[in-house]
Protein backbone atom coordinates (compact mmCIF):
# COMPACT_ATOMS: atom_id res chain seq x y z
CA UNK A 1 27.99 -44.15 3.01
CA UNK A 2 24.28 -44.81 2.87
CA UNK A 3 21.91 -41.94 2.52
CA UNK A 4 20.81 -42.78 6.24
CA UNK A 5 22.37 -41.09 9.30
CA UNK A 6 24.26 -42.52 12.42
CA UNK A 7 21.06 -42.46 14.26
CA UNK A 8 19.14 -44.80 11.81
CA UNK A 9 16.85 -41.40 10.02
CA UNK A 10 17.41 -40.36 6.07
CA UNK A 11 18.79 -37.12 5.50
CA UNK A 12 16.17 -34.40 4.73
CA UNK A 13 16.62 -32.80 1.02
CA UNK A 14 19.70 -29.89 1.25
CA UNK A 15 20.26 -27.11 -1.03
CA UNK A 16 24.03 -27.54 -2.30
CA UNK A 17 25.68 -24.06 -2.15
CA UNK A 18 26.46 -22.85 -5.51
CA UNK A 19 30.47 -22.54 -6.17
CA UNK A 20 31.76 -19.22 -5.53
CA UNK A 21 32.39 -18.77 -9.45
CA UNK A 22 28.67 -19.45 -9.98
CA UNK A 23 28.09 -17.05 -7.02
CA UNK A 24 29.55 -14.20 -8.70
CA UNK A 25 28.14 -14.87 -12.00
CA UNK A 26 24.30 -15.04 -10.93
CA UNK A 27 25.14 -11.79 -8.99
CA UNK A 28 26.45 -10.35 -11.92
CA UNK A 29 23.56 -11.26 -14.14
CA UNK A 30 21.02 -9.94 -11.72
CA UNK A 31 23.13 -6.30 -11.57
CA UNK A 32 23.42 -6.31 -15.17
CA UNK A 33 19.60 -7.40 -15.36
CA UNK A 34 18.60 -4.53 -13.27
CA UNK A 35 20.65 -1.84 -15.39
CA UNK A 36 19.70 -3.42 -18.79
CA UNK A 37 16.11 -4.16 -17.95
CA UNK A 38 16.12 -0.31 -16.05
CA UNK A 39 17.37 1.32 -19.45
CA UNK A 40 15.51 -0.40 -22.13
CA UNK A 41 12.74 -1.81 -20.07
CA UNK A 42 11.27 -5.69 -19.84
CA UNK A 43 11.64 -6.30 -23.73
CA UNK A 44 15.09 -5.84 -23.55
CA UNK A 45 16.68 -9.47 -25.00
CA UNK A 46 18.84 -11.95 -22.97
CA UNK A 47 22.13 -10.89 -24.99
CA UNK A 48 22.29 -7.46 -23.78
CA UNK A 49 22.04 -8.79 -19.82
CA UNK A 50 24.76 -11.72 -20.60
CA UNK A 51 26.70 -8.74 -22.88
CA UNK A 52 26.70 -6.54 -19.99
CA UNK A 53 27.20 -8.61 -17.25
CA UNK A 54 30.35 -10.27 -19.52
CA UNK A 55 29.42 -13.79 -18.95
CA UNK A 56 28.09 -15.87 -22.13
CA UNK A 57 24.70 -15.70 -22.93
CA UNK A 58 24.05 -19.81 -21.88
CA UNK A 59 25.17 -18.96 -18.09
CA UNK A 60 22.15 -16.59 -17.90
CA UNK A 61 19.99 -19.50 -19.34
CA UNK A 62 21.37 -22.13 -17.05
CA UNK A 63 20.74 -19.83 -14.42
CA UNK A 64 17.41 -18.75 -15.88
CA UNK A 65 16.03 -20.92 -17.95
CA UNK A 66 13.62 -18.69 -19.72
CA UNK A 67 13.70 -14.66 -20.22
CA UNK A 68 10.41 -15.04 -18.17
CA UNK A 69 11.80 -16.51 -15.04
CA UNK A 70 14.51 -13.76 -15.19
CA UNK A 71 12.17 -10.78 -15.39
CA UNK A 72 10.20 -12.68 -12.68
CA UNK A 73 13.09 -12.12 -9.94
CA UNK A 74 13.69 -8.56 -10.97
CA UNK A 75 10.26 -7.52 -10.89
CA UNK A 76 10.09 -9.30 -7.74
CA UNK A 77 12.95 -7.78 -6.49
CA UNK A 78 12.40 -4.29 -7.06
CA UNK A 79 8.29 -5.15 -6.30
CA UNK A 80 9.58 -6.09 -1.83
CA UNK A 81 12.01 -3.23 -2.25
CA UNK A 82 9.33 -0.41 -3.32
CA UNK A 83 6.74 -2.38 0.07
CA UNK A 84 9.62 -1.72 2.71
CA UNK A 85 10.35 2.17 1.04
CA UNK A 86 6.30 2.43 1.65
CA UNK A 87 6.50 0.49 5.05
CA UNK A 88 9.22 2.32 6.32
CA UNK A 89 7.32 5.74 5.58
CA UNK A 90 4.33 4.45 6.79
CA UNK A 91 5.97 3.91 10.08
CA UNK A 92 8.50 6.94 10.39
CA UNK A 93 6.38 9.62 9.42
CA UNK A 94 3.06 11.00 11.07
CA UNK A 95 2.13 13.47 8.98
CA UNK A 96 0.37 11.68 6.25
CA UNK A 97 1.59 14.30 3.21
CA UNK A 98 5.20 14.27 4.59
CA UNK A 99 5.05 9.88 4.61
CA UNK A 100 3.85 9.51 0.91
CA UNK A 101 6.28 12.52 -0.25
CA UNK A 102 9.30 10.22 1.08
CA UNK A 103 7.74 7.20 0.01
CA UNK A 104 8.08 8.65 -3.42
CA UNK A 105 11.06 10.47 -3.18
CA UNK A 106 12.98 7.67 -1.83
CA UNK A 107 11.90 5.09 -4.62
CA UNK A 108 12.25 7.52 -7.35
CA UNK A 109 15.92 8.17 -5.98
CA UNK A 110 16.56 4.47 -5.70
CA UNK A 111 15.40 3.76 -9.69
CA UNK A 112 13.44 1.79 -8.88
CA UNK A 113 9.69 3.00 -11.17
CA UNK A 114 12.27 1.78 -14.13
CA UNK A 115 11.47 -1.67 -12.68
CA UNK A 116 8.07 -1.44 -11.60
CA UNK A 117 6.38 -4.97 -12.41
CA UNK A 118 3.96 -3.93 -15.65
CA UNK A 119 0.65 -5.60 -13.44
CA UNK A 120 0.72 -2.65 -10.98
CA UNK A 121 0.59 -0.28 -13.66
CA UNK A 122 -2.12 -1.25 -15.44
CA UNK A 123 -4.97 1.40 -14.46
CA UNK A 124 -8.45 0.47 -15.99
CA UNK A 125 -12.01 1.35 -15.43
CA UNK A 126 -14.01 -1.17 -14.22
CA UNK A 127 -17.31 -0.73 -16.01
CA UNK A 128 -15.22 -0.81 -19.22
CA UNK A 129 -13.57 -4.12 -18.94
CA UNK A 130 -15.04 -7.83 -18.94
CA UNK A 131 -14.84 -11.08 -16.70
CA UNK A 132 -12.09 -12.44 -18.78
CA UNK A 133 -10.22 -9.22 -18.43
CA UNK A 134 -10.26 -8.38 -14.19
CA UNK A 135 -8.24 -5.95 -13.53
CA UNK A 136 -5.27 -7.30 -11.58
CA UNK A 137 -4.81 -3.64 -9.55
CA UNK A 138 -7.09 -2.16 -6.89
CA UNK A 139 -9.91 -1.72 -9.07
CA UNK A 140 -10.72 2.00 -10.45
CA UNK A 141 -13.76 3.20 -11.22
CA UNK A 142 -15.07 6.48 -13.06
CA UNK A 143 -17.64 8.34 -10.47
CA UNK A 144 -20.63 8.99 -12.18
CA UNK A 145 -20.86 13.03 -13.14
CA UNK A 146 -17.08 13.29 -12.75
CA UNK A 147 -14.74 10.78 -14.86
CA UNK A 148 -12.39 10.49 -11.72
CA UNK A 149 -10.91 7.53 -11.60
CA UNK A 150 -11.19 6.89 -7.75
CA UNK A 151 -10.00 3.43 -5.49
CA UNK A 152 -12.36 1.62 -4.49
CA UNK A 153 -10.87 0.43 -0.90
CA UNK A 154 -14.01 -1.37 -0.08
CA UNK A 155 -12.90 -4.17 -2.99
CA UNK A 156 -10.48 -6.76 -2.83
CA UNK A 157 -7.21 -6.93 -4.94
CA UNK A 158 -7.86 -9.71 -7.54
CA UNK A 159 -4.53 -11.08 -7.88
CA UNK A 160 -3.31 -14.02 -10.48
CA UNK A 161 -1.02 -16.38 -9.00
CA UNK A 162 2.07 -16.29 -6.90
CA UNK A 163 4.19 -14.00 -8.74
CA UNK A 164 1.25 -10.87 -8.39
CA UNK A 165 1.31 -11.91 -4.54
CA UNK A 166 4.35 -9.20 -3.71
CA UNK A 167 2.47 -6.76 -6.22
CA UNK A 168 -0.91 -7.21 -4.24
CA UNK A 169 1.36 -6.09 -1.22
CA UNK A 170 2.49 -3.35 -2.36
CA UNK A 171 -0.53 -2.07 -3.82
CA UNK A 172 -2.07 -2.20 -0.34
CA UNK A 173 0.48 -0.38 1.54
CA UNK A 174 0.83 2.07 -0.63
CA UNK A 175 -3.15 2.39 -0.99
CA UNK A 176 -2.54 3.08 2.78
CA UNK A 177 -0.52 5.97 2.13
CA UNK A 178 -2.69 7.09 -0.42
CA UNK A 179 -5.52 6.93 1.90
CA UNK A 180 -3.79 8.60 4.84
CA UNK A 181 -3.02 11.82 2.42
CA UNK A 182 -6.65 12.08 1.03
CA UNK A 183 -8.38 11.56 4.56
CA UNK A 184 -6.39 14.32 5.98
CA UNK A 185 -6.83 16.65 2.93
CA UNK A 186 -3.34 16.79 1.78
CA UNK A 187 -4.49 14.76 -1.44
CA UNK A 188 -6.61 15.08 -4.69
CA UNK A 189 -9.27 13.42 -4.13
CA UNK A 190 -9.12 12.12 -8.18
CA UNK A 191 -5.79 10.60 -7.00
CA UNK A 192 -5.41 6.83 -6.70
CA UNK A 193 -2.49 4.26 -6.04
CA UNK A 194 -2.34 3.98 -9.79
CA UNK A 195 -1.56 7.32 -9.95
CA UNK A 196 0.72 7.31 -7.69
CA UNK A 197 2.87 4.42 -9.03
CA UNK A 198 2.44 5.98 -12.28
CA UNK A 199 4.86 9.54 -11.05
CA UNK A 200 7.01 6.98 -9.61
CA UNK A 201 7.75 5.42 -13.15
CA UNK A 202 7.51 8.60 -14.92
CA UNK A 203 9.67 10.51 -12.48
CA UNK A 204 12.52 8.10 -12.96
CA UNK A 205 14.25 8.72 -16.51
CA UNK A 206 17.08 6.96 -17.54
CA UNK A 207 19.84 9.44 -18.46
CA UNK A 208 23.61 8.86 -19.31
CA UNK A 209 24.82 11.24 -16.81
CA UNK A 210 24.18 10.13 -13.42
CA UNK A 211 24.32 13.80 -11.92
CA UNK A 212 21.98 14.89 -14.81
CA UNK A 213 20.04 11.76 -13.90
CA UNK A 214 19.63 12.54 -10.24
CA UNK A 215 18.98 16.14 -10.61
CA UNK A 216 16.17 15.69 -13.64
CA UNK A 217 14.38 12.84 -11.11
CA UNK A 218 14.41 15.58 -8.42
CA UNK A 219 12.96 18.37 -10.52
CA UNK A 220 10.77 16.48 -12.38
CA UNK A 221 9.07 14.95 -8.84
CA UNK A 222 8.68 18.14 -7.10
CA UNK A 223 6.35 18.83 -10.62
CA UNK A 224 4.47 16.09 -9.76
CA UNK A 225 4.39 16.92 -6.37
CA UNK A 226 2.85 19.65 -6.61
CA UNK A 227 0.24 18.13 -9.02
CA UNK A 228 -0.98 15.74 -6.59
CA UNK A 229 -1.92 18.19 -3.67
CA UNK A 230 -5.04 19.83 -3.11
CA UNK A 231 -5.86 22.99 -3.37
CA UNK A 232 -7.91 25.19 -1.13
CA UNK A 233 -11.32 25.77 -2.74
């Protein structure tokens, strides 16, 4: 049969359906991706994800055809889930300390600052670093008298290409959060989305135990917690 249809117009281009063997493999790749990549972080090499995810290491590749592309969809990933956790408390709480608390405690809880993409923790000041070298997070600048590295809301996220788009995302909604908390007091003034992304990452340690996991994540966030606030004069 020719590539035209019964009515005289050429099929469009389809996307074949992978098999349901391939399925399950690329499925298991991205799980063990996520645990491998959340345990020893991006440097991690392709063995240990095919290793764990018991497939040889040439299905990852023909599924990913560089370590690159892989990291890519994780940080991706993890990058839209972390937007909707900040979304979600954007939308479901009013009280602006009570909506980034829950933004933080539900991404910490989920593992997810194990994955964070490296570009939306990079925290720079902006007087310190050249053209060739623009910062790729909301930019952060030291106010004069103070060395408080403060968001400057008023400039625009310089992102590279596509794959920073979902990183430039979630930077802004979670710069609204941040926002929301300082304007109504509940926030350090010296604290900035960087900062904030920064307790998620630190507040999510990788432990053998999963209870002892869970329960260090917990303690360790209500420290940081409590860091962040303000403090009657």
């Amino acid at each position: 049969m020719s590539a035209a249809t019964s009515n005289g117009r050429a099929d469009g281009p389809r996307t074949t359906p992978l098999r349901v063997d391939a399925q399950r493999n690329l499925e298991h790749v991205l799980r063990a991706a996520r645990e491998v990549f959340g345990e020893l972080g991006y440097g991690a090499p392709m063995e240990d994800v095919a290793r764990r995810a018991r497939v040889g290491v040439g299905t990852v590749y023909r599924r990913f055809p560089s370590k690159d592309v892989l990291v890519r969809r994780i940080a991706e990933e993890e990058t839209s889930r972390l937007t909707e956790q900040a979304r979600a408390a954007l939308g479901q709480e009013d009280e602006p300390w009570s909506a980034l608390s829950r933004f933080l405690r539900t991404s910490v809880a989920s593992g997810a600052g194990r994955l964070l993409p490296p570009q939306v923790l990079r925290v720079g000041v902006a007087e310190e670093r050249g053209a060739a070298d623009h910062a790729r997070v909301p930019q952060q600048r030291v106010q004069p008298g103070t060395g408080e590295l403060r968001l400057l809301p008023d400039e625009a996220v310089a992102v590279a290409p596509e794959d920073d788009a979902g990183a430039a995302e979630l930077l802004e909604v979670v710069g609204r959060l941040v926002e929301r908390a300082r304007a109504a007091g509940a926030l350090r003034p010296d604290v900035s989305v960087s900062d904030v992304l920064l307790v998620i990452a630190t507040a999510a340690p990788s432990l053998p135990d999963a209870a002892q996991q869970a329960a260090a994540s917990a303690r360790l966030l209500d420290i940081l917690l409590e860091g962040l606030r303000s403090r009657p004069a």
